[in-house]
PDB file of N, CA and C in Angstrom:
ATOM      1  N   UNK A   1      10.367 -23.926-214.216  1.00  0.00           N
ATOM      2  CA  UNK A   1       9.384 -25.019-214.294  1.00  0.00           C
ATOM      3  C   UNK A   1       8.762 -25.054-215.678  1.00  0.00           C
ATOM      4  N   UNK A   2       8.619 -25.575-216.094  1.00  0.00           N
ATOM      5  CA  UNK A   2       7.690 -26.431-217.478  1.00  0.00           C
ATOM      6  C   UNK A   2       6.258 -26.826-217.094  1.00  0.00           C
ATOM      7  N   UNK A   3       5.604 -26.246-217.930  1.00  0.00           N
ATOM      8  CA  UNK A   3       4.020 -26.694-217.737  1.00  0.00           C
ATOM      9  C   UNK A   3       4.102 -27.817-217.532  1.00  0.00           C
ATOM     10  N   UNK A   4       4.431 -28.888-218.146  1.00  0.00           N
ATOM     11  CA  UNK A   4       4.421 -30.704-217.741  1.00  0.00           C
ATOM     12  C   UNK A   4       4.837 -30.666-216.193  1.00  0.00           C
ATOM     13  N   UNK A   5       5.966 -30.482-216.164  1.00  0.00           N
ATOM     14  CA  UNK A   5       6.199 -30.835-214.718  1.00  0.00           C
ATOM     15  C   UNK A   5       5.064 -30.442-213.671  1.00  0.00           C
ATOM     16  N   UNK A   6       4.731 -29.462-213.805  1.00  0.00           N
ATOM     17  CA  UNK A   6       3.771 -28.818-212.970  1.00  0.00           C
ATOM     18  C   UNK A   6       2.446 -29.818-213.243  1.00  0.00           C
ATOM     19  N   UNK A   7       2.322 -30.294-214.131  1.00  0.00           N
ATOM     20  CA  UNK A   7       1.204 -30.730-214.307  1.00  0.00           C
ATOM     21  C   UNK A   7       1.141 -32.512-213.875  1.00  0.00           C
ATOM     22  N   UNK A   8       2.589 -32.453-214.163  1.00  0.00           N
ATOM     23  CA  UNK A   8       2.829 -34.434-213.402  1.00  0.00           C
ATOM     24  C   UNK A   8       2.433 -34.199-211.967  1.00  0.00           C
ATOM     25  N   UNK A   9       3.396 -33.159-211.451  1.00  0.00           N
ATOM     26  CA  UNK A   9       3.239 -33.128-210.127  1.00  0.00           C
ATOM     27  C   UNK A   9       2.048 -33.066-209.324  1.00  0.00           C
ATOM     28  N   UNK A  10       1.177 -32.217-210.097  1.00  0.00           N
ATOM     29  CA  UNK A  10      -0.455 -31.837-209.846  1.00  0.00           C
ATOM     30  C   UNK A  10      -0.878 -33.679-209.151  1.00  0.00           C
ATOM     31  N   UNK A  11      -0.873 -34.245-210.641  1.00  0.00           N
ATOM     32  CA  UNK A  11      -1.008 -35.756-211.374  1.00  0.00           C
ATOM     33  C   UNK A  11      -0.860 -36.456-210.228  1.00  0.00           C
ATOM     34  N   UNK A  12       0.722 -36.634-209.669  1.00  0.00           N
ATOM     35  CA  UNK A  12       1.050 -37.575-208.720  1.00  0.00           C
ATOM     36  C   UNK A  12       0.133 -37.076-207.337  1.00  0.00           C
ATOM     37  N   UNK A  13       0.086 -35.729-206.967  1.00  0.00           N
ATOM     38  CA  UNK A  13      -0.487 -35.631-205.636  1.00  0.00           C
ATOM     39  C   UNK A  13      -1.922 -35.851-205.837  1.00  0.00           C
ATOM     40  N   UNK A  14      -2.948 -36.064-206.414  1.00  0.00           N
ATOM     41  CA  UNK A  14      -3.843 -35.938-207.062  1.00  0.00           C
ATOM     42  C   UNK A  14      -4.422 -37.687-206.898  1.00  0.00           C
ATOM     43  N   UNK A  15      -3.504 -38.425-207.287  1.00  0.00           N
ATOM     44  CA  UNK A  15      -3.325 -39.695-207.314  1.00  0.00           C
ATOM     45  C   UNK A  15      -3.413 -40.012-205.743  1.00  0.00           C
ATOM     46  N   UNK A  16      -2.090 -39.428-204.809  1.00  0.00           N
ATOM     47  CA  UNK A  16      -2.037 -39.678-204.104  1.00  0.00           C
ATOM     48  C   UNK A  16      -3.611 -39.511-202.847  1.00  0.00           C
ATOM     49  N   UNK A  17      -3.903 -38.585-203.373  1.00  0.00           N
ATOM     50  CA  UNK A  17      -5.098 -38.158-202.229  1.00  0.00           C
ATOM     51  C   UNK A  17      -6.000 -39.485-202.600  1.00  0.00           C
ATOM     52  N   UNK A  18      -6.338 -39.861-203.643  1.00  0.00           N
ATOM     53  CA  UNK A  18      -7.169 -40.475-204.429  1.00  0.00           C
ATOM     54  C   UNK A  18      -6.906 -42.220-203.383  1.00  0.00           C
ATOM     55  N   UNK A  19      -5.459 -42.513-203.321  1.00  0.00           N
ATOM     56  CA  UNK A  19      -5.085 -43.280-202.601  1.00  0.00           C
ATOM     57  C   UNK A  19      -5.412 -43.374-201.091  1.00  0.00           C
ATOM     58  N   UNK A  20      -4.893 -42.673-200.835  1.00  0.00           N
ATOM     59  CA  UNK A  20      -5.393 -42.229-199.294  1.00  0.00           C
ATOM     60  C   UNK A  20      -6.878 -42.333-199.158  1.00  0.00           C
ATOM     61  N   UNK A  21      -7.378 -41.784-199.423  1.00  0.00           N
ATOM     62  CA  UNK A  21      -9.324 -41.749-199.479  1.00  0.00           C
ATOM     63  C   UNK A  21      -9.534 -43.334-199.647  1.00  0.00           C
ATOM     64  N   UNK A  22      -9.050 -43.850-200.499  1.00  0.00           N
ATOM     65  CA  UNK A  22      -9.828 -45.568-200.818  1.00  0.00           C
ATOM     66  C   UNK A  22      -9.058 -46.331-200.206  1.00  0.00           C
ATOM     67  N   UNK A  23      -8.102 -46.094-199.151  1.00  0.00           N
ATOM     68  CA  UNK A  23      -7.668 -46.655-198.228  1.00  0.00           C
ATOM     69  C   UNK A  23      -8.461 -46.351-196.663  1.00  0.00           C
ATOM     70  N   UNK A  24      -8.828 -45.606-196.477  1.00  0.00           N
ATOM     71  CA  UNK A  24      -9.424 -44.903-195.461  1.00  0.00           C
ATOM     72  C   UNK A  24     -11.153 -45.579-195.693  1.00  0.00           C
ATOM     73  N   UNK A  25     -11.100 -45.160-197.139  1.00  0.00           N
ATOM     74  CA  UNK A  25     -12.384 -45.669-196.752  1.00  0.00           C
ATOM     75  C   UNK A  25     -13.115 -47.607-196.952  1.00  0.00           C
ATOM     76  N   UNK A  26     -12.234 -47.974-197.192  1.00  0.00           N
ATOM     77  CA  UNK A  26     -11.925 -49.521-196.877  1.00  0.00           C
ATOM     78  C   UNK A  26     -11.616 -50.070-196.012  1.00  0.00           C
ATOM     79  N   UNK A  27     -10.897 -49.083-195.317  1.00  0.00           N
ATOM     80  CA  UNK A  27     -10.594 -49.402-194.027  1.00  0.00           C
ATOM     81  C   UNK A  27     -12.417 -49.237-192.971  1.00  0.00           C
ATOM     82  N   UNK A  28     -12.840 -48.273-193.288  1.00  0.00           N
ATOM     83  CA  UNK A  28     -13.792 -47.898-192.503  1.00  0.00           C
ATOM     84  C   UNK A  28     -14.941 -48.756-192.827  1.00  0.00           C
ATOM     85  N   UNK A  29     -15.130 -49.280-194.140  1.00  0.00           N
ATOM     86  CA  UNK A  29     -16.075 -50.508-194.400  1.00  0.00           C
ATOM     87  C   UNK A  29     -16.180 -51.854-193.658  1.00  0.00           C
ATOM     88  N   UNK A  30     -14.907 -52.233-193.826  1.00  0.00           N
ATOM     89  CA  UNK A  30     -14.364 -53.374-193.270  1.00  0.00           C
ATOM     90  C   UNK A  30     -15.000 -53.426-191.642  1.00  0.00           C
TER      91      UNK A  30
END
């Protein structure tokens, strides 16, 4: 592994939670 990779990957899941949460919580506004 390569520090970058490790660190995209961090990046993308990171993103992803970020997604999830402001979906969830838009949902729960609504």
């Amino acid at each position: 592994y390569s520090p970058r990779i490790i660190q995209e990957r961090n990046l993308n899941f990171f993103r992803n939670k970020i997604d999830f949460f402001c979906q969830s919580y838009i949902t729960e506004s609504e």
